[in-house]
Structures are given as C-alpha cells and as structure tokens.
Protein backbone atom coordinates (compact mmCIF):
# COMPACT_ATOMS: atom_id res chain seq x y z
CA UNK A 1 17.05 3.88 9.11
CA UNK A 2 18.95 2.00 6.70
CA UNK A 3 17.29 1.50 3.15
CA UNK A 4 19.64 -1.41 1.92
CA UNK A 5 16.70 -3.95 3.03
CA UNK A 6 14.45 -1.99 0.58
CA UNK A 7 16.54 -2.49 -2.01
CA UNK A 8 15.18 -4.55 -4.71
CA UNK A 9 18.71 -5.70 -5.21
CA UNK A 10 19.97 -7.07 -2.18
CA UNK A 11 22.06 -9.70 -1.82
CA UNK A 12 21.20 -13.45 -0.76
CA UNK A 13 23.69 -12.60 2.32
CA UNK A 14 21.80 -9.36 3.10
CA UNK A 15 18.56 -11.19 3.05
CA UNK A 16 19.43 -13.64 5.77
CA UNK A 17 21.48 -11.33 7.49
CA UNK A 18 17.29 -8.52 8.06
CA UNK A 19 15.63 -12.44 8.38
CA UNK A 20 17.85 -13.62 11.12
CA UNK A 21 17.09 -9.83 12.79
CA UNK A 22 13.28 -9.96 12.48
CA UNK A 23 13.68 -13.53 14.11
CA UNK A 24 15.71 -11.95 17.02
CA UNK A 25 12.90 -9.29 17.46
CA UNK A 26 10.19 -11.20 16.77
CA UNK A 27 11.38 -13.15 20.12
CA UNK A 28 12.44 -9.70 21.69
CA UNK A 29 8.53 -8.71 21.43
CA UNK A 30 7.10 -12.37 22.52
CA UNK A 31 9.67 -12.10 25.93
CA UNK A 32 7.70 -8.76 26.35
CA UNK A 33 4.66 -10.72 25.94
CA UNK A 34 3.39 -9.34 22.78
CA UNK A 35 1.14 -11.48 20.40
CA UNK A 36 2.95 -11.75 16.89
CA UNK A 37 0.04 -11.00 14.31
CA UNK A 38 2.17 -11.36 11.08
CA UNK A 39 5.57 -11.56 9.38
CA UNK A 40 6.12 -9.89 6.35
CA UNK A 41 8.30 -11.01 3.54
CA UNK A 42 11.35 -9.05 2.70
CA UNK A 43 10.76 -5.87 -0.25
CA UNK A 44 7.00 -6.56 0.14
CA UNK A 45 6.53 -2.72 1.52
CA UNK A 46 4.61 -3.74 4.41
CA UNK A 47 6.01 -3.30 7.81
CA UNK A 48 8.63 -6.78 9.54
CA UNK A 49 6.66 -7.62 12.10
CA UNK A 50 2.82 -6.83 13.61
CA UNK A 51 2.16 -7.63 16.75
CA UNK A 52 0.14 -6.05 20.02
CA UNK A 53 1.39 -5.58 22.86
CA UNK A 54 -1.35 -4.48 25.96
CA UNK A 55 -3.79 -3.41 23.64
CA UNK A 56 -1.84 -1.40 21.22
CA UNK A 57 -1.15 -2.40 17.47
CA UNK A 58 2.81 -2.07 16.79
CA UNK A 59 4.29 -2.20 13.36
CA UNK A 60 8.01 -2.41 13.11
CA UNK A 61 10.83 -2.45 10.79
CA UNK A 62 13.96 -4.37 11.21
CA UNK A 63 17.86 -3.35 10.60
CA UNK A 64 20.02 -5.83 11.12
CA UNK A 65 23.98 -5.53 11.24
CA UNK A 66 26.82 -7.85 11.95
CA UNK A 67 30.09 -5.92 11.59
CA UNK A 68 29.87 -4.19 14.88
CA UNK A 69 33.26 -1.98 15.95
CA UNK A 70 34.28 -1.04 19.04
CA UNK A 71 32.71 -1.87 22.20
CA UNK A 72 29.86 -3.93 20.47
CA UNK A 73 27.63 -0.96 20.22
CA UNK A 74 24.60 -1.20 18.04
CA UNK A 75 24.33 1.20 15.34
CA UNK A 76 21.91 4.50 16.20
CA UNK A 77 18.49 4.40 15.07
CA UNK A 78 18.55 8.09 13.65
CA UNK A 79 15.45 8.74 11.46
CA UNK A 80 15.15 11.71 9.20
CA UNK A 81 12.38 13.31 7.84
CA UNK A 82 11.98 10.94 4.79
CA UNK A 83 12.10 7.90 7.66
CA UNK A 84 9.35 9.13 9.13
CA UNK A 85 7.10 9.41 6.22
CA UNK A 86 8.15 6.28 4.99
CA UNK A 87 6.70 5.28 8.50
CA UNK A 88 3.63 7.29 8.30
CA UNK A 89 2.97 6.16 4.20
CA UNK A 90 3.59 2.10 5.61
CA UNK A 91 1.13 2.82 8.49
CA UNK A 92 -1.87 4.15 6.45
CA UNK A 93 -1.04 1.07 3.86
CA UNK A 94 -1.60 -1.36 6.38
CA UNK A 95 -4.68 0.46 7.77
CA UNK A 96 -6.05 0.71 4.84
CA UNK A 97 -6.53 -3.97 4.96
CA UNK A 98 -6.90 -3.83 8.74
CA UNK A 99 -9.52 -2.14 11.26
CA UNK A 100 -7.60 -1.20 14.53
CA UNK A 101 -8.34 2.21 16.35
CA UNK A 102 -4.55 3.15 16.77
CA UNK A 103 -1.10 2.14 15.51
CA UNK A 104 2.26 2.55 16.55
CA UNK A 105 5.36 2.67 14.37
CA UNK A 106 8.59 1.53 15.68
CA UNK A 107 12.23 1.00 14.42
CA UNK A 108 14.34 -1.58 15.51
CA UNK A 109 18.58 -2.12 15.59
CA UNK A 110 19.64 -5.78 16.00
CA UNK A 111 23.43 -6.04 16.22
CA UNK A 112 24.26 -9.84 15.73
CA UNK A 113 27.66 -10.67 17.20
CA UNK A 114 27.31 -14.36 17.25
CA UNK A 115 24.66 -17.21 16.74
CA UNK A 116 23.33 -16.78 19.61
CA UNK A 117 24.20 -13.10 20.97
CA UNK A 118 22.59 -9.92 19.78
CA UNK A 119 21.44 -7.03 21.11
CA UNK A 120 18.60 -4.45 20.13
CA UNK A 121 18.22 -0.85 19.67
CA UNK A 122 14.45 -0.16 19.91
CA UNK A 123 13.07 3.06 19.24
CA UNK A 124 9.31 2.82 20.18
CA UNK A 125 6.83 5.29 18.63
CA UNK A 126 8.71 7.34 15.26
CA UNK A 127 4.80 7.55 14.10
CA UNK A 128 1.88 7.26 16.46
CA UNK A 129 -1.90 7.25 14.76
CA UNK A 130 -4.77 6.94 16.40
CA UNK A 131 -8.78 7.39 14.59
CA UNK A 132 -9.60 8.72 18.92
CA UNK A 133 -10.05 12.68 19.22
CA UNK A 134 -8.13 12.65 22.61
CA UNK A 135 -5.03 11.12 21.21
CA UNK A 136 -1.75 12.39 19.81
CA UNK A 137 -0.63 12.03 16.50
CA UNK A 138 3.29 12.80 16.01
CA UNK A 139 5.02 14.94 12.93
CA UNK A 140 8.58 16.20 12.77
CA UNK A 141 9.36 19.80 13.07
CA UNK A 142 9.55 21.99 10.35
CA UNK A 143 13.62 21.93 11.86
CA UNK A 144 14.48 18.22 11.34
C-alpha cells in the first residue's frame, strides 16, 4: 500500500490525483450495488470510502496512480505487515463511533489512463473482524 496519500505533505496534484480514485471506486462499489455510507476527507485517518455491500460493512482505502508502463497494468496491491495493522488500527477506530457486528477491510488500485478510463485492482478482505464467535478473524504469519 502506498503511504504518499498519508502524507501530511502531499501535493495539490497528489490530492486530486487519490480524489479522482475514490470517485472511480466509489462508482466501482455502487455498479456492484453497494450502498455508499460515507466519504472521508483526505489525511483524516479514517478509512476512503464505507459502504455495505449484502449485509457486510466494507471499509476501503484508495491508491490511485496515473503513470502506468507497459501494458497498462495496475500497480500490485502488496501489503506488508505494517499494512495490515494500519488496517486492523483504522478498523477498531471506526468501530469504536459505529455499532456494526462485522467489518471488512479492503485495499483498492485505480490506474487512471485517461478521463474516462481506469481500471481497479481490488483486494477484498486484508483484515476481516467480526464481534460473532463462529467467525474468522485474519492475522499475518509470524513469516510475512
């Protein structure tokens, strides 16, 4: 996951550049049918976007990119260990105002080639919590 949209110091370019993304996936999630609870301003360390989706509370975090190479691949979602807690931390933040049973944490790659052509890396669950006994919560290996 890339931190330069958690920098405090990003650049007014930068700033359009994760705004026009969250846009793009914000519509990626309605075409899917998902209810958009709330957009979150950029550095306010709560998750892009909120949203449900069949029942289940999703949280997600935008990258967006525009200088794509080669055959107009997006750029790999890979998320290390401090990704994951940075997922996990967000998560419990925004439980902490709101009363839903489970939450799911997802990251999301928006490649933007032109004004109207992009495409999306999504990578659907990097933390999973749920207050139910039966369900799963997941943690990174002690190898990652």
């Amino acid at each position: 996951m890339d931190e330069s949209k958690h920098d405090a110091s990003m650049s007014v370019e930068d700033a359009e550049l994760h705004q026009q993304g969250v846009r793009i996936a914000k519509a990626y999630f309605r075409y899917r049918d998902a209810d958009i609870l709330s957009m979150e301003p950029e550095n306010s360390g709560a998750p892009d976007i909120c949203c449900t989706l069949d029942g289940e509370c999703i949280l997600a975090d935008i990258v967006a990119v525009t200088n794509i190479e080669g055959d107009g691949d997006v750029p790999e979602l890979s998320v290390k260990k401090d990704d994951f807690w940075r997922c996990r931390r967000r998560a419990f933040l925004w439980l902490a105002e709101h009363r839903v049973s489970s939450v799911r944490y997802d990251l999301m790659s928006v490649g933007i080639y032109a004004p109207k052509h992009a495409r999306i890396r999504h990578l659907a669950g990097v933390y999973f919590w749920s207050d139910e006994p039966d369900q799963l919560s997941f943690y990174p290996g002690d190898e990652d």
